[in-house]
Protein backbone atom coordinates (compact mmCIF):
# COMPACT_ATOMS: atom_id res chain seq x y z
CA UNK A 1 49.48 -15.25 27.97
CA UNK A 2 49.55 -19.11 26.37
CA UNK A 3 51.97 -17.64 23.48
CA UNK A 4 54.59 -16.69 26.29
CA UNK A 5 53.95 -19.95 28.24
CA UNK A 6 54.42 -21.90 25.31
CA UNK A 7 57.46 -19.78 24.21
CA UNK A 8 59.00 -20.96 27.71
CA UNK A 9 58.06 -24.16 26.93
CA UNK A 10 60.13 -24.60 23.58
CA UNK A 11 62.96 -22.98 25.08
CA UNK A 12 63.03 -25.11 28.43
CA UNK A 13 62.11 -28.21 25.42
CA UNK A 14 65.59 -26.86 23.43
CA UNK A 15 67.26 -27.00 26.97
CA UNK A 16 66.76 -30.49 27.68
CA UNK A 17 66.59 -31.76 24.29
CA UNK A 18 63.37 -33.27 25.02
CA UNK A 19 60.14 -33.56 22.55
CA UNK A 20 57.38 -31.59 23.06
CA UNK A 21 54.23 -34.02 22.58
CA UNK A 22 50.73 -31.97 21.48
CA UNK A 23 47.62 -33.85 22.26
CA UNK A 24 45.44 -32.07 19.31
CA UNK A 25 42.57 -34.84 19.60
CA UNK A 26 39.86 -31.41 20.52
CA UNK A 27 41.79 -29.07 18.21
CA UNK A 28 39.05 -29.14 15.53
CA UNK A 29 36.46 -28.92 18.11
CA UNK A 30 36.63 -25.38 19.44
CA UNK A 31 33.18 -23.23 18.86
CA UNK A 32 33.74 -20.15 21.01
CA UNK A 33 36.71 -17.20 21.15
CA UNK A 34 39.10 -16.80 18.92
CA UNK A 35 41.49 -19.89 17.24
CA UNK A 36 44.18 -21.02 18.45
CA UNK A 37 47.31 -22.03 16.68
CA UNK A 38 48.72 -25.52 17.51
CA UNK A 39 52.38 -25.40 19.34
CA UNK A 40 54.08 -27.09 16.50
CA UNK A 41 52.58 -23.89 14.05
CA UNK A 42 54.35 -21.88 16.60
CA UNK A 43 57.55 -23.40 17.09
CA UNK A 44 57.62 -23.66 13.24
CA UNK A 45 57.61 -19.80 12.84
CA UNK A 46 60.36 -19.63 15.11
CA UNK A 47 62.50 -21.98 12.79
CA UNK A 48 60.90 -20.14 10.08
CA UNK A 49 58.93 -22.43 8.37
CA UNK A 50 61.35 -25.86 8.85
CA UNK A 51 59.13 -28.45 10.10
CA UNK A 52 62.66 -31.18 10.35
CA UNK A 53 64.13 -28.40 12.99
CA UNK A 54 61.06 -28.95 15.18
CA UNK A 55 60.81 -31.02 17.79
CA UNK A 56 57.20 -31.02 18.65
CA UNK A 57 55.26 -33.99 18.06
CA UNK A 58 51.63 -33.20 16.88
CA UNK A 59 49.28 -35.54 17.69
CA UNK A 60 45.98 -35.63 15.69
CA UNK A 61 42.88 -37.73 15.89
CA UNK A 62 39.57 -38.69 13.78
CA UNK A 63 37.78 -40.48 16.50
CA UNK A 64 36.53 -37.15 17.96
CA UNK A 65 35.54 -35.83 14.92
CA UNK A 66 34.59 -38.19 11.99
CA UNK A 67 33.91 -41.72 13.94
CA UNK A 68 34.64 -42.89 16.96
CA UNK A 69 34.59 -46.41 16.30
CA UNK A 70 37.63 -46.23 13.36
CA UNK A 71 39.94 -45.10 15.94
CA UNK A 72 42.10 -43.51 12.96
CA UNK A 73 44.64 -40.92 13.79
CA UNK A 74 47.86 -39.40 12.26
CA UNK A 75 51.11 -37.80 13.42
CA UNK A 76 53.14 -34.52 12.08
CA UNK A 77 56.75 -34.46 12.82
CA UNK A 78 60.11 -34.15 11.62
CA UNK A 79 60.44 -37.45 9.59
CA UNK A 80 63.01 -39.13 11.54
CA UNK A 81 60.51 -39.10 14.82
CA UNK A 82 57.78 -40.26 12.13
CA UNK A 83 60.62 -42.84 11.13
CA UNK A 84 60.54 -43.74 14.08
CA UNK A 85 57.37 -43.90 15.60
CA UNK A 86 56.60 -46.43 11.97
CA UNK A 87 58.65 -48.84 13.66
CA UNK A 88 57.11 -48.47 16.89
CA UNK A 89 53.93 -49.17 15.49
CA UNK A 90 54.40 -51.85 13.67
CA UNK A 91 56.03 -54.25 16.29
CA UNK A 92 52.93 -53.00 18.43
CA UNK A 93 49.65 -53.55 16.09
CA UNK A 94 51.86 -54.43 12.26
CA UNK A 95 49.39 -52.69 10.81
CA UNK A 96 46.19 -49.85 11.18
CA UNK A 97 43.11 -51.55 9.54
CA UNK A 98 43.45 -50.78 5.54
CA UNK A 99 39.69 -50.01 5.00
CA UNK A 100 39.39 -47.47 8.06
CA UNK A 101 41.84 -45.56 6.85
CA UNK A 102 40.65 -45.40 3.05
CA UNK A 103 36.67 -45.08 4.67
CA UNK A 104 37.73 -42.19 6.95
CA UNK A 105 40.79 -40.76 3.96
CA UNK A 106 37.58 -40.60 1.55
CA UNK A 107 35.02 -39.08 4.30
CA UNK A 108 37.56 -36.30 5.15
CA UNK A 109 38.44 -35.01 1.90
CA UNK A 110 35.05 -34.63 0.95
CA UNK A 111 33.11 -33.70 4.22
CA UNK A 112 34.84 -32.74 7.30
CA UNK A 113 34.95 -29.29 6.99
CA UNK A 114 30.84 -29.22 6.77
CA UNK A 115 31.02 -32.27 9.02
CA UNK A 116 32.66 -30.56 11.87
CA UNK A 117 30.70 -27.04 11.51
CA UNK A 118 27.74 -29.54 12.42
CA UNK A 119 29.21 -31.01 15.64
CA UNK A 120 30.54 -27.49 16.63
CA UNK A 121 27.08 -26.00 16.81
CA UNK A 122 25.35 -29.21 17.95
CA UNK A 123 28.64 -29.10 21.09
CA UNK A 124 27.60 -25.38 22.02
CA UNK A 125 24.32 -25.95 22.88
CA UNK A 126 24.71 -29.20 24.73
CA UNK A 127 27.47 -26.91 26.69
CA UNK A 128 24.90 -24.46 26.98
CA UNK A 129 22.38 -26.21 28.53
CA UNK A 130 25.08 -28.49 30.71
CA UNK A 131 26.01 -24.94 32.30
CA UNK A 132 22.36 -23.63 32.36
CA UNK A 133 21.61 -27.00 34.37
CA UNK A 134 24.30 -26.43 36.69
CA UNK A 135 23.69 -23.11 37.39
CA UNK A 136 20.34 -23.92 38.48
CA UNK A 137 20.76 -26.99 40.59
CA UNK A 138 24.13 -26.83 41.45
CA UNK A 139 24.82 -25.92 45.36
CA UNK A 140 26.96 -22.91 46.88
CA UNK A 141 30.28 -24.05 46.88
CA UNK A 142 30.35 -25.53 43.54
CA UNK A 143 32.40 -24.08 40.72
CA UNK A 144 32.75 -25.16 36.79
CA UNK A 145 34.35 -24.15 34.00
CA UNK A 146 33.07 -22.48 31.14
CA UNK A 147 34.76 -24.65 28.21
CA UNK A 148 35.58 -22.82 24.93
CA UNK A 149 35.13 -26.27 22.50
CA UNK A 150 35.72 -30.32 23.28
CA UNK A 151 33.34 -32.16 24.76
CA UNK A 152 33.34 -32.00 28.70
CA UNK A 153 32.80 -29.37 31.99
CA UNK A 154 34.99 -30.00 34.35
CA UNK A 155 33.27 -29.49 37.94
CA UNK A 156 35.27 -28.57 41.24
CA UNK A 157 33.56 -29.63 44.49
CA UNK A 158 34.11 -28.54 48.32
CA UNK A 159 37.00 -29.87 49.48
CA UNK A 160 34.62 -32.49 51.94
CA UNK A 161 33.68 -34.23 48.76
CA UNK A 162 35.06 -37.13 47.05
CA UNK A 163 34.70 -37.68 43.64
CA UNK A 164 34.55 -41.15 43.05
CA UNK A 165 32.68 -42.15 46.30
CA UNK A 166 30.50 -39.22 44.66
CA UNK A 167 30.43 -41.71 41.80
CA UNK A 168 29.28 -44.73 43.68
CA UNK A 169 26.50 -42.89 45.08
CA UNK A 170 25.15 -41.30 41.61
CA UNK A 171 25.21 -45.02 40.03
CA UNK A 172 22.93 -46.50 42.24
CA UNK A 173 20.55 -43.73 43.26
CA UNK A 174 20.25 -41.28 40.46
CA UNK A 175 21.83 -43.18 37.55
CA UNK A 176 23.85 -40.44 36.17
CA UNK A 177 27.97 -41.26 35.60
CA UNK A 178 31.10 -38.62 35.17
CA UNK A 179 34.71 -39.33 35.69
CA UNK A 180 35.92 -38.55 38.62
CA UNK A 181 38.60 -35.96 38.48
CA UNK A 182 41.41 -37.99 40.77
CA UNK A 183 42.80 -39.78 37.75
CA UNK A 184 44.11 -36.47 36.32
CA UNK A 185 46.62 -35.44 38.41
CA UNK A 186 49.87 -37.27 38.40
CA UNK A 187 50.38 -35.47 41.95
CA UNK A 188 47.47 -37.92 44.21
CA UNK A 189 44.78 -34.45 44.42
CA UNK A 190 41.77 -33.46 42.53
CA UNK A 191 39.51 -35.99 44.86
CA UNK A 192 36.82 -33.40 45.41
CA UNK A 193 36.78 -32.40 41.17
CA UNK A 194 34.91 -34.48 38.10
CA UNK A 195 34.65 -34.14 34.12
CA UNK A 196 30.97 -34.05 32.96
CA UNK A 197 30.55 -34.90 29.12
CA UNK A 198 27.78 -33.46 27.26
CA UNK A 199 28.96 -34.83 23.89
CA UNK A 200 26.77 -37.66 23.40
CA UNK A 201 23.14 -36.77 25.55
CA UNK A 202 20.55 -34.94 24.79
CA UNK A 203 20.12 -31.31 26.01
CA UNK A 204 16.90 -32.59 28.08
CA UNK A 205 18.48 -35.60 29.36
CA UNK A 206 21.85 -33.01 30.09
CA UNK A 207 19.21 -30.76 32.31
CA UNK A 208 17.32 -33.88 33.58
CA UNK A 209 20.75 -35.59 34.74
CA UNK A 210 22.80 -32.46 36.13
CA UNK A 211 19.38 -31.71 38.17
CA UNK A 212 19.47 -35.15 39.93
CA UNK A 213 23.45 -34.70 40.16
CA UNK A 214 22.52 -31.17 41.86
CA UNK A 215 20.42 -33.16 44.04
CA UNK A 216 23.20 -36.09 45.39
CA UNK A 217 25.25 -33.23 45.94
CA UNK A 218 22.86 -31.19 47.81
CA UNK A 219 22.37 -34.22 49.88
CA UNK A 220 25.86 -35.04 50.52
CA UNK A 221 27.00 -31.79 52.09
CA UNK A 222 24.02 -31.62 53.99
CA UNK A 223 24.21 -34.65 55.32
């Protein structure tokens, strides 16, 4: 179960004396099953409630949610780590743009929560119809996942196929793009896998473009 991984996780973390970094950028964006509570909630119960005896870093994000463009984002820690990471930041950038952070301050208070029930329900059924498209057009052999929230699919080809000559191919002749998978594993593998995002297309251009992807595919271990 994820609670006893992550349980290992913080104890291996208090082993080392390491920080436990939590990407949370999709945490608002989950529209299926049941919630689930961020690592640093759970390593907080275990040191009952003292967020400065943590050491996981939660790392939150409002260009997923609110506005891409603003690229506005925030950090919980203890406050030395956010002491910290304030120095860090400022002999990187001095300073996050002023009027993002009051636009996107005054946006949030008064709308995410209505905001974000909007993109969870417009997110299912692009999801929906990116699986119903690949279940019709995709070829034996193919596998996907079935994504619980966030934005993307990730797709696992035969082992014959490469993802980013895959890639190539799809950009000249059928004009559809995805990432290929490669660049996700520090370990060299994942060449035959590749992320599909169905955050930002329509659910006909979703069936229209996994159809001709279906097609390349088709093609490719055929030929």
């Amino acid at each position: 179960p994820r609670s006893a991984i992550i349980r290992l996780m913080l104890d291996l973390a208090e082993e080392m004396d390491i920080a436990v970094i939590e990407d949370a950028a999709y945490q608002s964006l989950r529209f299926d099953g049941d919630a689930i509570p961020p690592i640093l909630a759970l390593e907080a119960e275990r040191k009952n409630g003292d967020l400065e005896a943590c050491r996981t870093i939660y790392c939150g994000s409002f260009s997923k949610t609110l506005s891409p463009g603003l690229r506005v984002g925030w950090v919980c820690a203890a406050m030395p780590v956010i002491s910290q990471l304030v120095l860090m930041k400022q002999a990187a950038d001095l300073h996050s743009a002023t009027l993002n952070q009051i636009a996107v301050a005054s946006v949030a208070e008064q709308h995410f929560d209505s905001h974000i029930d909007t993109i969870r329900s417009a997110y299912r059924a692009r999801r929906d119809a990116m699986l119903e498209a690949l279940h019709a057009h995709m070829p034996e052999g193919v596998s996907w996942t079935k994504p619980e929230g966030g934005m993307f699919i990730w797709v696992t080809l035969p082992d014959t196929l490469d993802g980013a000559d895959l890639l190539k191919q799809s950009l000249e002749s059928e004009r559809v793009a995805f990432v290929p998978g490669h660049a996700f594993f520090a370990d060299g593998s994942g060449r035959n896998t590749l992320r599909l995002s169905y955050s930002t297309s329509t659910e006909g251009k979703i069936a229209e473009g996994i159809e001709r992807l279906g097609q390349l595919i088709t093609r490719a271990l055929n030929g």
